[in-house]
C-alpha atoms as a PDB file:
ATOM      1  CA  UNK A   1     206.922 115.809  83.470  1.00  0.00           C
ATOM      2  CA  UNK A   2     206.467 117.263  79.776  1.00  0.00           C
ATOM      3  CA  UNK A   3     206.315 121.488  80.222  1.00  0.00           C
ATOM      4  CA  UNK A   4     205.392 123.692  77.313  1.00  0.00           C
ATOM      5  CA  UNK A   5     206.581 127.260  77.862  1.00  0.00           C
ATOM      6  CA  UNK A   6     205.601 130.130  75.161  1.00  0.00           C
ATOM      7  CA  UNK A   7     207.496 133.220  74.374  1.00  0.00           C
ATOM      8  CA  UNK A   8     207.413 135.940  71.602  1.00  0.00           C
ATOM      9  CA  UNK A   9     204.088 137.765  73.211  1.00  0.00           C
ATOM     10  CA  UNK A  10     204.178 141.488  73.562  1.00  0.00           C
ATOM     11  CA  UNK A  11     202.936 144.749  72.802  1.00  0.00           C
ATOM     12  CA  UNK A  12     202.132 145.805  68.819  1.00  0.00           C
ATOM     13  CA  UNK A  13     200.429 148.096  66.942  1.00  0.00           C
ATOM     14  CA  UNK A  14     197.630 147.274  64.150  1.00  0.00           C
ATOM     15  CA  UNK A  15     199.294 146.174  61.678  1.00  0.00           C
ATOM     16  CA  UNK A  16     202.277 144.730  62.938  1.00  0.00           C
ATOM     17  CA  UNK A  17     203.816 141.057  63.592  1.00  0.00           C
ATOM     18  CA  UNK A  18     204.968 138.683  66.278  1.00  0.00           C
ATOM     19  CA  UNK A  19     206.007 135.347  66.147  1.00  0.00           C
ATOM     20  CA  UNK A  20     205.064 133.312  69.008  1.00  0.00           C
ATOM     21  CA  UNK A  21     207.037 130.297  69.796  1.00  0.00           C
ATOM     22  CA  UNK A  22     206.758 127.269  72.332  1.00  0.00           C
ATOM     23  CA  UNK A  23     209.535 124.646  73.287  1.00  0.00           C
ATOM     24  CA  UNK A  24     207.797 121.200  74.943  1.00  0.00           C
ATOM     25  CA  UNK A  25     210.623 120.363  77.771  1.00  0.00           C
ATOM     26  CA  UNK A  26     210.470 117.154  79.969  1.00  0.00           C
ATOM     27  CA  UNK A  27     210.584 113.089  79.003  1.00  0.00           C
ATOM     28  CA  UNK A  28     208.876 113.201  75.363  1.00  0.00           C
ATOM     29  CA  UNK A  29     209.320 110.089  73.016  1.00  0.00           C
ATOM     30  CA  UNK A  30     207.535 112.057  70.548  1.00  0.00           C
ATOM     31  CA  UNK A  31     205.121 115.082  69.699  1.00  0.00           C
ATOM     32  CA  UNK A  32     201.981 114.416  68.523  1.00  0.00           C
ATOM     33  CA  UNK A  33     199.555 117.368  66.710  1.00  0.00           C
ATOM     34  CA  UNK A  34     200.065 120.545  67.870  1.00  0.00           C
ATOM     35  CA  UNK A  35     198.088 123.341  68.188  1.00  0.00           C
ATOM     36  CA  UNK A  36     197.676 127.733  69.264  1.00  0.00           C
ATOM     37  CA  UNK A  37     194.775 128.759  70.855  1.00  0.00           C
ATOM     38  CA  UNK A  38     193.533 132.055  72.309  1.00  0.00           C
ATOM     39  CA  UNK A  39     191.237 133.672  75.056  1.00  0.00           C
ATOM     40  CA  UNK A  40     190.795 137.342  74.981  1.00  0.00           C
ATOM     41  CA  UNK A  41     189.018 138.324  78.682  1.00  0.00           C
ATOM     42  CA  UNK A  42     185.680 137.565  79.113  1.00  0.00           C
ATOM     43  CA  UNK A  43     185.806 135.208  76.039  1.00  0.00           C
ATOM     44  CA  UNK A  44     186.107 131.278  75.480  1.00  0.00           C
ATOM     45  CA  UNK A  45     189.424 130.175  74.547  1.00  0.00           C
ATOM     46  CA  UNK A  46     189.351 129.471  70.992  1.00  0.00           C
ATOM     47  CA  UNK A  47     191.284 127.326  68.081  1.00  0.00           C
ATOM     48  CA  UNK A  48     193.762 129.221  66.101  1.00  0.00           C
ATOM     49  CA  UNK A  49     195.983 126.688  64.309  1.00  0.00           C
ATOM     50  CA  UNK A  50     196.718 123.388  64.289  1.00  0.00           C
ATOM     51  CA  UNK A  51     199.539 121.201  62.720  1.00  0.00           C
ATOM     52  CA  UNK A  52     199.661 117.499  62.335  1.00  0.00           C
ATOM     53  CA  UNK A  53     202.983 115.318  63.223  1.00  0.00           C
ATOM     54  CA  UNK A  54     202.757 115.011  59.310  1.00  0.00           C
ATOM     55  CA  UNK A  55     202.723 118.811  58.823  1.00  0.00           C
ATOM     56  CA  UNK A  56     199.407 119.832  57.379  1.00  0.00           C
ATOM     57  CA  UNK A  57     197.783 122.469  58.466  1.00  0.00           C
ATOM     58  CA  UNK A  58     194.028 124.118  59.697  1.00  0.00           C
ATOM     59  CA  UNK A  59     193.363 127.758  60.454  1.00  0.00           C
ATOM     60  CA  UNK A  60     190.685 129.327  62.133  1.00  0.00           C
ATOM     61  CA  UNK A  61     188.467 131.460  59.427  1.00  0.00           C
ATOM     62  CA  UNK A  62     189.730 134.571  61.692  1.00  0.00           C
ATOM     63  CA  UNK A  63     193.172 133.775  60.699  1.00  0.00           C
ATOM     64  CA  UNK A  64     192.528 135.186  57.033  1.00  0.00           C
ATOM     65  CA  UNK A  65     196.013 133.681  55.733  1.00  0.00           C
ATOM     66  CA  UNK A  66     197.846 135.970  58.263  1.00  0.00           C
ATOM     67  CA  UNK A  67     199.431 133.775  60.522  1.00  0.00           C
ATOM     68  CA  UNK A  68     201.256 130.707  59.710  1.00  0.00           C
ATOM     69  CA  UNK A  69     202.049 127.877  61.672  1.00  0.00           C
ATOM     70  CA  UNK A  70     204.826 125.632  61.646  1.00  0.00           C
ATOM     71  CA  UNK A  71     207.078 123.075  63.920  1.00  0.00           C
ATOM     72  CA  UNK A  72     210.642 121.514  64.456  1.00  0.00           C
ATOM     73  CA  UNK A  73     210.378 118.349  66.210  1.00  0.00           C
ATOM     74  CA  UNK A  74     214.071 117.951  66.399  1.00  0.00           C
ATOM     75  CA  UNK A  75     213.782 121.194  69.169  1.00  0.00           C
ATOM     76  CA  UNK A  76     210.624 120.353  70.392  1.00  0.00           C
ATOM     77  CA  UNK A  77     208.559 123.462  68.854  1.00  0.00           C
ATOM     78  CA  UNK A  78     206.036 124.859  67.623  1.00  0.00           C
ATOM     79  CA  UNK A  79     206.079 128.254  65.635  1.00  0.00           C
ATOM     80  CA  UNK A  80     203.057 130.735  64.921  1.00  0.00           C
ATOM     81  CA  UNK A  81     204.137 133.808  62.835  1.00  0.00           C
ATOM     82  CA  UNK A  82     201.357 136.626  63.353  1.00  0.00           C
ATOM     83  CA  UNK A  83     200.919 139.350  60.949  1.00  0.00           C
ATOM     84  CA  UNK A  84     198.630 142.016  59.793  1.00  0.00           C
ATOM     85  CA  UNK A  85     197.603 141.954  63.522  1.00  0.00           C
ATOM     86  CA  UNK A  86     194.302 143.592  64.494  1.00  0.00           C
ATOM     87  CA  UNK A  87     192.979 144.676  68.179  1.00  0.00           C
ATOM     88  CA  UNK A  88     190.333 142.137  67.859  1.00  0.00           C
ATOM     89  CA  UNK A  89     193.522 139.725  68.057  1.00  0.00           C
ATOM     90  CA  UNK A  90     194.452 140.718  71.719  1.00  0.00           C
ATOM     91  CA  UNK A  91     194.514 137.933  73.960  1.00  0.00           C
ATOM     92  CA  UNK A  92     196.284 135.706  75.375  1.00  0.00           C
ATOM     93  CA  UNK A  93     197.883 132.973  73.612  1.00  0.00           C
ATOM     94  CA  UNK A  94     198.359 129.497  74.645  1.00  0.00           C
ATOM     95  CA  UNK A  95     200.133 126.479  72.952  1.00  0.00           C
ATOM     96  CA  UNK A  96     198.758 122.965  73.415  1.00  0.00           C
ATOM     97  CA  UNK A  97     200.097 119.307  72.363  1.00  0.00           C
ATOM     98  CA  UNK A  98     199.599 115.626  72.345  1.00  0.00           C
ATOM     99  CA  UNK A  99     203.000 114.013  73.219  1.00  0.00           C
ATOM    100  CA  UNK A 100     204.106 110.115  74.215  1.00  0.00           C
ATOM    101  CA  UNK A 101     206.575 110.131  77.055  1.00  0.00           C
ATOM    102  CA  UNK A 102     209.448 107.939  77.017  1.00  0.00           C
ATOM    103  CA  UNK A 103     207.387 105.766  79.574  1.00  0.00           C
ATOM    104  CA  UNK A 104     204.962 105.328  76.483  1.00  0.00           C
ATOM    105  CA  UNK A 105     202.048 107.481  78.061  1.00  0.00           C
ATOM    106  CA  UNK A 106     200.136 109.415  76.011  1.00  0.00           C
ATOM    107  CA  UNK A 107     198.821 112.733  77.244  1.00  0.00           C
ATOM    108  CA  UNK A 108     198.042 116.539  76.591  1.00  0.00           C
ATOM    109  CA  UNK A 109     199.821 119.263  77.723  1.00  0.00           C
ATOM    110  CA  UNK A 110     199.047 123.127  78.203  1.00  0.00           C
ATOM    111  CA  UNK A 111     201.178 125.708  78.916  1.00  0.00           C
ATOM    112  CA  UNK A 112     200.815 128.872  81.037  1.00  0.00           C
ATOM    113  CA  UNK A 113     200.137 131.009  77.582  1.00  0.00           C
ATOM    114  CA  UNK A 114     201.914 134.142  76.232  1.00  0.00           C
ATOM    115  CA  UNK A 115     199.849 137.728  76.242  1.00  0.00           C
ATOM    116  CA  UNK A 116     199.593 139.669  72.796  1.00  0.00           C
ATOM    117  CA  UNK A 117     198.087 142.636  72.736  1.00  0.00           C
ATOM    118  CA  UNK A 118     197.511 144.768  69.755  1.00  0.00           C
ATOM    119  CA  UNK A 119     196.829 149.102  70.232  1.00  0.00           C
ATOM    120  CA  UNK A 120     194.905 150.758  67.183  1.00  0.00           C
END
């Protein structure tokens, strides 16, 4: 079964960075779009970034040009580099992705999220 599992989440003041990172694990022919969302508590999870299997790229108008997204398909991952990070960006952050299995299903796959919380 394809996994995603994210990493890089933490603890940061205003101002600071993080760069958030998720590896897709499991029987993947190949990675389709990929995309970072976020849910603060209390909130709807909401789009931060996407990037197509061709590499272009959508923000969020929150995003501001301070995070950038990116991917390596030859490790199975998908990059988002935070910066100029605000309290308002506390949440929880959760990478999602369409993928083919080598069985030639397509699907999309969540995983568990990684919690980013920024102190004034």
């Amino acid at each position: 079964q394809v996994q995603l599992v994210e990493s890089g989440g933490g603890l940061v003041q205003t101002g600071g960075s993080l760069r958030l990172s998720c590896v897709a694990s499991g029987p993947i022919s190949m990675l389709g779009n990929m995309w970072w969302y976020r849910q603060a508590p209390g909130k709807q999870r909401e789009l931060v970034a996407e990037i197509t299997t061709g590499g272009r790229t959508k923000y969020a108008d929150f995003v501001k040009a301070r995070f950038t997204i990116s991917r390596d398909d030859a490790k199975h991952t998908v990059s988002l580099q935070l910066a100029m990070l605000e309290p308002a960006d506390t949440a929880r952050y959760y990478c999602n992705s369409d993928a083919v299995t080598v069985g030639g299903v397509p699907s999309n796959y969540w995983g568990q999220g990684t919690q980013v919380t920024v102190s004034s």
